[in-house]
N, C-alpha and C. Protein backbone atom coordinates (compact mmCIF):
# COMPACT_ATOMS: atom_id res chain seq x y z
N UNK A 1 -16.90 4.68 7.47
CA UNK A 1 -17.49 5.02 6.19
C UNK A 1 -18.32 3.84 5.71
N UNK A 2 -19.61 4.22 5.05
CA UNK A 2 -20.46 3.23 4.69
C UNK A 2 -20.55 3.41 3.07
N UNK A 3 -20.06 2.06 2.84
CA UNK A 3 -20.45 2.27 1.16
C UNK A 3 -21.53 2.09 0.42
N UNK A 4 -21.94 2.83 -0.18
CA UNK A 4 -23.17 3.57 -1.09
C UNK A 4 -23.96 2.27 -1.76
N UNK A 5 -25.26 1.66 -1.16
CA UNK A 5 -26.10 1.46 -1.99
C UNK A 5 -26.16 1.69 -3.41
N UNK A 6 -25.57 2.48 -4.06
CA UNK A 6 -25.94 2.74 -5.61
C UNK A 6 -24.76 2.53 -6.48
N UNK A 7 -24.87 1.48 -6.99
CA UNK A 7 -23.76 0.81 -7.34
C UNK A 7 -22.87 2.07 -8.60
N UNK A 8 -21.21 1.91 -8.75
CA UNK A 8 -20.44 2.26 -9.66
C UNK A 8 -20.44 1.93 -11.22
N UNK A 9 -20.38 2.05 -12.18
CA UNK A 9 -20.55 1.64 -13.09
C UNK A 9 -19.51 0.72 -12.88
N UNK A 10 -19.81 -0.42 -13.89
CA UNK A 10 -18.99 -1.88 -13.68
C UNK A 10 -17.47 -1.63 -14.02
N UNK A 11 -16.95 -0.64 -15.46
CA UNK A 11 -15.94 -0.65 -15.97
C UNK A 11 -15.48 0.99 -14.58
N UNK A 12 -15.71 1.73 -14.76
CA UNK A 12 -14.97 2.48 -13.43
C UNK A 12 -14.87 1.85 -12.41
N UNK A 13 -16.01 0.98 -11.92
CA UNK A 13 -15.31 0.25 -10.74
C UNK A 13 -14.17 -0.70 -10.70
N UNK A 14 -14.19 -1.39 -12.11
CA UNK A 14 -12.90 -1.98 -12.36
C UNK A 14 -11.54 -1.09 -12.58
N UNK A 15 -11.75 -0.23 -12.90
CA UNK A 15 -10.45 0.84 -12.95
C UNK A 15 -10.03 1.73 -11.82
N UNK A 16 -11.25 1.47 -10.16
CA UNK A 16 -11.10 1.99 -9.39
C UNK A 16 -9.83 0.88 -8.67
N UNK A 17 -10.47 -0.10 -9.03
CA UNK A 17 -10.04 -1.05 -7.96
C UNK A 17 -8.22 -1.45 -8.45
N UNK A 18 -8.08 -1.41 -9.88
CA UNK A 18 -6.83 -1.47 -10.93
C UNK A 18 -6.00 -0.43 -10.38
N UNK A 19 -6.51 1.10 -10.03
CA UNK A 19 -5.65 1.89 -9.49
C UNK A 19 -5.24 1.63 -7.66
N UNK A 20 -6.21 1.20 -6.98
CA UNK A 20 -6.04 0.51 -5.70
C UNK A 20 -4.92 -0.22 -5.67
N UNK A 21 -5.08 -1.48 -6.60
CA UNK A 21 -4.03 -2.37 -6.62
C UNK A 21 -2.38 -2.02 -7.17
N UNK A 22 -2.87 -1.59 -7.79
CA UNK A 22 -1.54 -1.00 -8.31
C UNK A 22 -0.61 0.42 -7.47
N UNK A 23 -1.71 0.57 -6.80
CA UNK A 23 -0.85 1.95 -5.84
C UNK A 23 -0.41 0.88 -4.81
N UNK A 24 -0.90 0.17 -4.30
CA UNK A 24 -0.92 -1.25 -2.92
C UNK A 24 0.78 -1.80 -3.56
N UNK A 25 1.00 -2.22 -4.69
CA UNK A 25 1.90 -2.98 -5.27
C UNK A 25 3.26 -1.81 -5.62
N UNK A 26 2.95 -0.66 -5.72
CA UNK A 26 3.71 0.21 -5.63
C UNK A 26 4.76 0.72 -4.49
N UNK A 27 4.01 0.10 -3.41
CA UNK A 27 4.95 0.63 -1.97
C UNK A 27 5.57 -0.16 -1.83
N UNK A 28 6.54 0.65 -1.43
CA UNK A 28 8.50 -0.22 -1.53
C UNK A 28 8.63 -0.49 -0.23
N UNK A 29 8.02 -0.14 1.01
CA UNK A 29 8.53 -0.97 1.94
C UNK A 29 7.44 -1.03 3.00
N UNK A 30 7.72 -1.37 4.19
CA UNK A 30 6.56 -0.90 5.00
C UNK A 30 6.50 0.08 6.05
N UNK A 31 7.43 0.52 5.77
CA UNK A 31 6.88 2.19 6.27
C UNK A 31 6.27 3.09 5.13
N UNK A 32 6.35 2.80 3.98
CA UNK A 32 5.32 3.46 3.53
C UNK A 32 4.17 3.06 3.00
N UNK A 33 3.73 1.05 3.18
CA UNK A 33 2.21 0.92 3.51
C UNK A 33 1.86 1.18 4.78
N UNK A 34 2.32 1.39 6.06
CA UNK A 34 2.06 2.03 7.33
C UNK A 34 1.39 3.19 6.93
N UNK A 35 2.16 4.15 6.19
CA UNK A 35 1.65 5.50 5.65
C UNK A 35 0.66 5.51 5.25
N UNK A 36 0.39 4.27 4.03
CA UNK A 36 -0.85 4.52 3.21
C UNK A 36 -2.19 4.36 3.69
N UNK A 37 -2.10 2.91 4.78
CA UNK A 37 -2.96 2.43 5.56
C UNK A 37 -3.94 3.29 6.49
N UNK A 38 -2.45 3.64 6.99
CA UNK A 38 -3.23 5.19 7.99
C UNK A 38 -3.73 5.97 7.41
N UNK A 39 -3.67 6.48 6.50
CA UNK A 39 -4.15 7.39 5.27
C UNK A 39 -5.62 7.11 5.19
N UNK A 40 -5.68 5.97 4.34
CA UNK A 40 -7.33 5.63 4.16
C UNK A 40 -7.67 4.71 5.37
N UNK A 41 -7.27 4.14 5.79
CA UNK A 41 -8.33 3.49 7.11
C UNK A 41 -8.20 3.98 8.39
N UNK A 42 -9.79 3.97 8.94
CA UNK A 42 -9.41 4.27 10.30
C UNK A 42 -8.85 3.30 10.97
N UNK A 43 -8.85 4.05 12.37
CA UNK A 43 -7.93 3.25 13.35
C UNK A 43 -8.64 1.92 13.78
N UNK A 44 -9.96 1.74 13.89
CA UNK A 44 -10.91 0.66 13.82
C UNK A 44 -10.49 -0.13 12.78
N UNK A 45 -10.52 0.20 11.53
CA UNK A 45 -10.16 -0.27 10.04
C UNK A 45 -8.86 -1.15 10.53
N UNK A 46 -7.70 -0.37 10.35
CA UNK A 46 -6.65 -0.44 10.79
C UNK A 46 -6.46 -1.61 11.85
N UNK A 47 -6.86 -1.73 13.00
CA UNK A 47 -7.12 -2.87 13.91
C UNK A 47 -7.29 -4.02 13.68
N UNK A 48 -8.72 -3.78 12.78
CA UNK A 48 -9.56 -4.91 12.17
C UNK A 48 -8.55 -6.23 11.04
N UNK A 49 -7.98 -5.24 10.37
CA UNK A 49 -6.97 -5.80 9.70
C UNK A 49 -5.90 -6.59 10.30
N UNK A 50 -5.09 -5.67 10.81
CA UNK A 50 -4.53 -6.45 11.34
C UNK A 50 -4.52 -7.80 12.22
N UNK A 51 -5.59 -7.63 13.22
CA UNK A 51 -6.12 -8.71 13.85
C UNK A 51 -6.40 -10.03 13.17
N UNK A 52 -7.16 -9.64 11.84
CA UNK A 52 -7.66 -10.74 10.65
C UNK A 52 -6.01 -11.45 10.78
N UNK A 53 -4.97 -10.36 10.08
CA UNK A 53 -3.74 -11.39 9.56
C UNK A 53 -3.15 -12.24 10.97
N UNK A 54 -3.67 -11.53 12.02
CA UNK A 54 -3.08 -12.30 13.62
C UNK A 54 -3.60 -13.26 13.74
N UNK A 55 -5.27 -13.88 13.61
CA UNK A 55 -6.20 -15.04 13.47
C UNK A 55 -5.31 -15.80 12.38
N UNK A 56 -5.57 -15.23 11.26
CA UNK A 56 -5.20 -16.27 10.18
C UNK A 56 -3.93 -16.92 10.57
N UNK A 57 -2.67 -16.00 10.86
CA UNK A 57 -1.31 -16.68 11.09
C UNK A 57 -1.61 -17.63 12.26
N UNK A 58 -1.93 -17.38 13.27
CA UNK A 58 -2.34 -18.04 14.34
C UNK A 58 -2.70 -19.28 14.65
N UNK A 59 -4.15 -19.80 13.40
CA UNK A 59 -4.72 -20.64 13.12
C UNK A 59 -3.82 -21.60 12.26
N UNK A 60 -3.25 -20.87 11.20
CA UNK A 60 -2.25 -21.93 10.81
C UNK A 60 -1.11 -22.50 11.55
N UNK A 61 -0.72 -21.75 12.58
CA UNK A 61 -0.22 -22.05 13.88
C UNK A 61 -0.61 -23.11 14.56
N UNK A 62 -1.76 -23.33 14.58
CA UNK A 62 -2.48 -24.72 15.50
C UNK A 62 -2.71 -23.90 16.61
N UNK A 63 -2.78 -22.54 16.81
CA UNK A 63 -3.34 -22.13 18.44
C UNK A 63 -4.97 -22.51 18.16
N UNK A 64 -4.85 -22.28 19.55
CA UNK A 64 -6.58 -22.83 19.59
C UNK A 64 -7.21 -21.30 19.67
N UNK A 65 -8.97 -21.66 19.20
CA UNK A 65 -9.42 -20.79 19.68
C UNK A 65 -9.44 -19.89 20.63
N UNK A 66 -9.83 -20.40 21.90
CA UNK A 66 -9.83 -19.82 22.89
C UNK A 66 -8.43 -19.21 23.26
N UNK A 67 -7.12 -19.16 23.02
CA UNK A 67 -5.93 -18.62 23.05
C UNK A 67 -6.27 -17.52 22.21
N UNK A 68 -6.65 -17.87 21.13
CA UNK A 68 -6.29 -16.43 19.60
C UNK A 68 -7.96 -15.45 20.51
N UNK A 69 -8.86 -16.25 21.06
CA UNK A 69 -10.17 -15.25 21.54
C UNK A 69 -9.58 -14.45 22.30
N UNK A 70 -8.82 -15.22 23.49
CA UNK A 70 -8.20 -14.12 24.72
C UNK A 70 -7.31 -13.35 24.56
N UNK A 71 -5.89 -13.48 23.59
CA UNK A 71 -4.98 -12.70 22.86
C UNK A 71 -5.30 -11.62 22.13
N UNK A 72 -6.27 -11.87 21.15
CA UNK A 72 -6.24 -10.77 20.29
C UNK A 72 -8.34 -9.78 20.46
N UNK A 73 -8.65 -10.36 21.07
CA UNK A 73 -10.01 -10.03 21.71
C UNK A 73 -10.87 -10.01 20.74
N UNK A 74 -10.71 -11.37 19.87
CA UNK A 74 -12.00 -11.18 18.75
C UNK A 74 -12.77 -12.44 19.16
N UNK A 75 -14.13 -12.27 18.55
CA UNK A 75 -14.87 -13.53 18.65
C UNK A 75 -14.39 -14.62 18.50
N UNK A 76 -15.39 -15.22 19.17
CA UNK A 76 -15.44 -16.70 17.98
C UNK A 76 -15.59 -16.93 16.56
N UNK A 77 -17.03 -16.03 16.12
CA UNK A 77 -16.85 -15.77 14.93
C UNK A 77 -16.60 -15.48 14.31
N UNK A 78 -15.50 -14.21 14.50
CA UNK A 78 -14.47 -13.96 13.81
C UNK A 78 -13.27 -15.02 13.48
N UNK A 79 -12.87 -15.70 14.13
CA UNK A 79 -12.47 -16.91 14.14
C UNK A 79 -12.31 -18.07 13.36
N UNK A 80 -13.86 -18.17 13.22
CA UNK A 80 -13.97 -19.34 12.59
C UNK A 80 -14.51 -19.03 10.91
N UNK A 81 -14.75 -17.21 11.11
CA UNK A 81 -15.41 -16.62 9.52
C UNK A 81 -13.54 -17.24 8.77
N UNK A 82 -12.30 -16.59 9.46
CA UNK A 82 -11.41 -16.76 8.92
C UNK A 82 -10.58 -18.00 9.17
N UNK A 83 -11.20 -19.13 9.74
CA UNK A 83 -10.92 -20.86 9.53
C UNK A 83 -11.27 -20.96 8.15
N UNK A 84 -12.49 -20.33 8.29
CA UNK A 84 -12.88 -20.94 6.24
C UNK A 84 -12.03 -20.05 5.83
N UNK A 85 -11.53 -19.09 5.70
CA UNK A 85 -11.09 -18.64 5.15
C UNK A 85 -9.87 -18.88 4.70
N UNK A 86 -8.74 -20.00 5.25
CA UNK A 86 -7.47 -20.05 5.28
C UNK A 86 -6.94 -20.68 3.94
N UNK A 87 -8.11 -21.08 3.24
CA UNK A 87 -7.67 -21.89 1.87
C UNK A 87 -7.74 -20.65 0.57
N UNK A 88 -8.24 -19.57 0.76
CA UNK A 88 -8.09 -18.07 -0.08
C UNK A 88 -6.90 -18.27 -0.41
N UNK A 89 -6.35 -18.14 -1.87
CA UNK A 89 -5.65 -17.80 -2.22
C UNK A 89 -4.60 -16.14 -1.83
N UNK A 90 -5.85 -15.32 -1.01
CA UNK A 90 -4.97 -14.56 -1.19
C UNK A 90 -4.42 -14.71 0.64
N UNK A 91 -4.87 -15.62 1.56
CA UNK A 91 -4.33 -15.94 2.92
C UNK A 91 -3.53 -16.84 2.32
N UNK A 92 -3.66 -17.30 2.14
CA UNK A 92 -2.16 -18.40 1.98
C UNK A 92 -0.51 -17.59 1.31
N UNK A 93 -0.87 -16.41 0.22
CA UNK A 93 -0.07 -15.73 0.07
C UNK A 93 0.65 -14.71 1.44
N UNK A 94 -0.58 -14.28 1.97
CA UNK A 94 0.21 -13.40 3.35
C UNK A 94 1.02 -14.43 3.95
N UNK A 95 0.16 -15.58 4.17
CA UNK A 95 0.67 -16.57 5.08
C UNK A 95 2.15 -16.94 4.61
N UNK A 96 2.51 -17.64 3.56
CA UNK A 96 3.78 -17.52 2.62
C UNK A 96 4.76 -16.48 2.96
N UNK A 97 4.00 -14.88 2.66
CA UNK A 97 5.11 -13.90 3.48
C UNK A 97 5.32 -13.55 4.14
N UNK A 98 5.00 -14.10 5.21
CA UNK A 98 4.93 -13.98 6.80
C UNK A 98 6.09 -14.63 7.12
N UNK A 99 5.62 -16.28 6.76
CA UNK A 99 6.68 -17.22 6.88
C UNK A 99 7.88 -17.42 6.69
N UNK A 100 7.81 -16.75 5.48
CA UNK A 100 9.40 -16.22 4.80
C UNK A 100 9.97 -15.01 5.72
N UNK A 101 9.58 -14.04 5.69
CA UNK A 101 10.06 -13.04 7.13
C UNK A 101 10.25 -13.55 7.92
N UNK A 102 9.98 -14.58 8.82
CA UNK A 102 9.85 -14.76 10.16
C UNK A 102 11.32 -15.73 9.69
N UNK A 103 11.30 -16.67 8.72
CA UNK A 103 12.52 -17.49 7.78
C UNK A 103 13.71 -16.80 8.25
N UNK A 104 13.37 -15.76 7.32
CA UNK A 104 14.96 -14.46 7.12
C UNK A 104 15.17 -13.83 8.12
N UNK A 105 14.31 -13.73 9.43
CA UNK A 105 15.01 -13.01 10.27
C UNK A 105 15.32 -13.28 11.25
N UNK A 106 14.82 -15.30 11.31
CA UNK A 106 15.86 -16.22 12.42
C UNK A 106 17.18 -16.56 11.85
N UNK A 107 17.11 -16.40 10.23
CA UNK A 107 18.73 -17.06 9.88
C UNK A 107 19.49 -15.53 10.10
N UNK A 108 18.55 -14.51 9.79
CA UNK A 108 19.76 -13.21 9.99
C UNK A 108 20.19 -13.03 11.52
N UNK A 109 19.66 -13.53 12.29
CA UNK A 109 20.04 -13.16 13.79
C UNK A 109 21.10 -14.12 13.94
N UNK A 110 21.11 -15.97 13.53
CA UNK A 110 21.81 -17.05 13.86
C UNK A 110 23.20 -16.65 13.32
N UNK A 111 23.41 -15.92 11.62
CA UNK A 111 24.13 -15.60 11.61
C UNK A 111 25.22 -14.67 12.05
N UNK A 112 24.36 -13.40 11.85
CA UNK A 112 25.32 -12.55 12.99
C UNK A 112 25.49 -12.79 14.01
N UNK A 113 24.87 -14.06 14.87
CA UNK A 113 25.71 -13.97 16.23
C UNK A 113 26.98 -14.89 15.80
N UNK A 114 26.87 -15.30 14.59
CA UNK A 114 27.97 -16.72 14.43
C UNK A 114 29.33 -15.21 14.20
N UNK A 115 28.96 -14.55 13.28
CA UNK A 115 29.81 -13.40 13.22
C UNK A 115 30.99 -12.78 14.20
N UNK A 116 30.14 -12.59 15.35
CA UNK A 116 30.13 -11.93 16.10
C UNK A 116 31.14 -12.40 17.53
N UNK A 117 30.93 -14.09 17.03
CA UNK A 117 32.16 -15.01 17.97
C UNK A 117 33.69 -14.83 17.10
């Protein structure tokens, strides 16, 4: 889908985007932003995205380019559009909840195996 040359009025577009966010902030888990995602984006869409949050985590990772090029099959310039990008407030937030997941679900495994002896 290509979006329209002819711009929205300023205050509906702000109330488009208010209902966006607020439906986005509404889903309780992620099977049902899976749902929503698929819903409005295509599967290209869909890809695209994801890949972005795979670069970004990646990069803050310290992988190198050429690893995140051959892994996830994006440019260079894709790459390096989202190097600048890593100081966004709103990447550093994914990045944050990424980190924290990835946090909670090495201490939930360490524990239950402690359990489990």
């Amino acid at each position: 889908m290509r979006v329209s040359k002819n711009k929205v009025n300023t205050h509906l577009s702000q109330e488009l985007f208010n209902t966006l966010h607020q439906a986005i902030a509404d889903l309780k888990n992620s099977q049902e932003v899976e749902k929503f995602l698929k819903s409005f984006l295509s599967d290209a869409e869909h890809t695209t995205l994801a890949k972005r949050v795979a670069v970004a985590y990646w990069l803050d990772n310290k992988r190198s380019y050429e690893n995140i090029r051959e892994n996830l099959k994006v440019s260079s310039a894709t790459i390096a559009t989202i190097q600048t990008e890593l100081g966004d407030e709103g990447v550093k937030l994914a990045l944050r909840k990424i980190k924290a997941e990835e946090w909670a679900n090495i201490w939930s495994s360490k524990i239950q195996k402690f359990i489990k002896k």
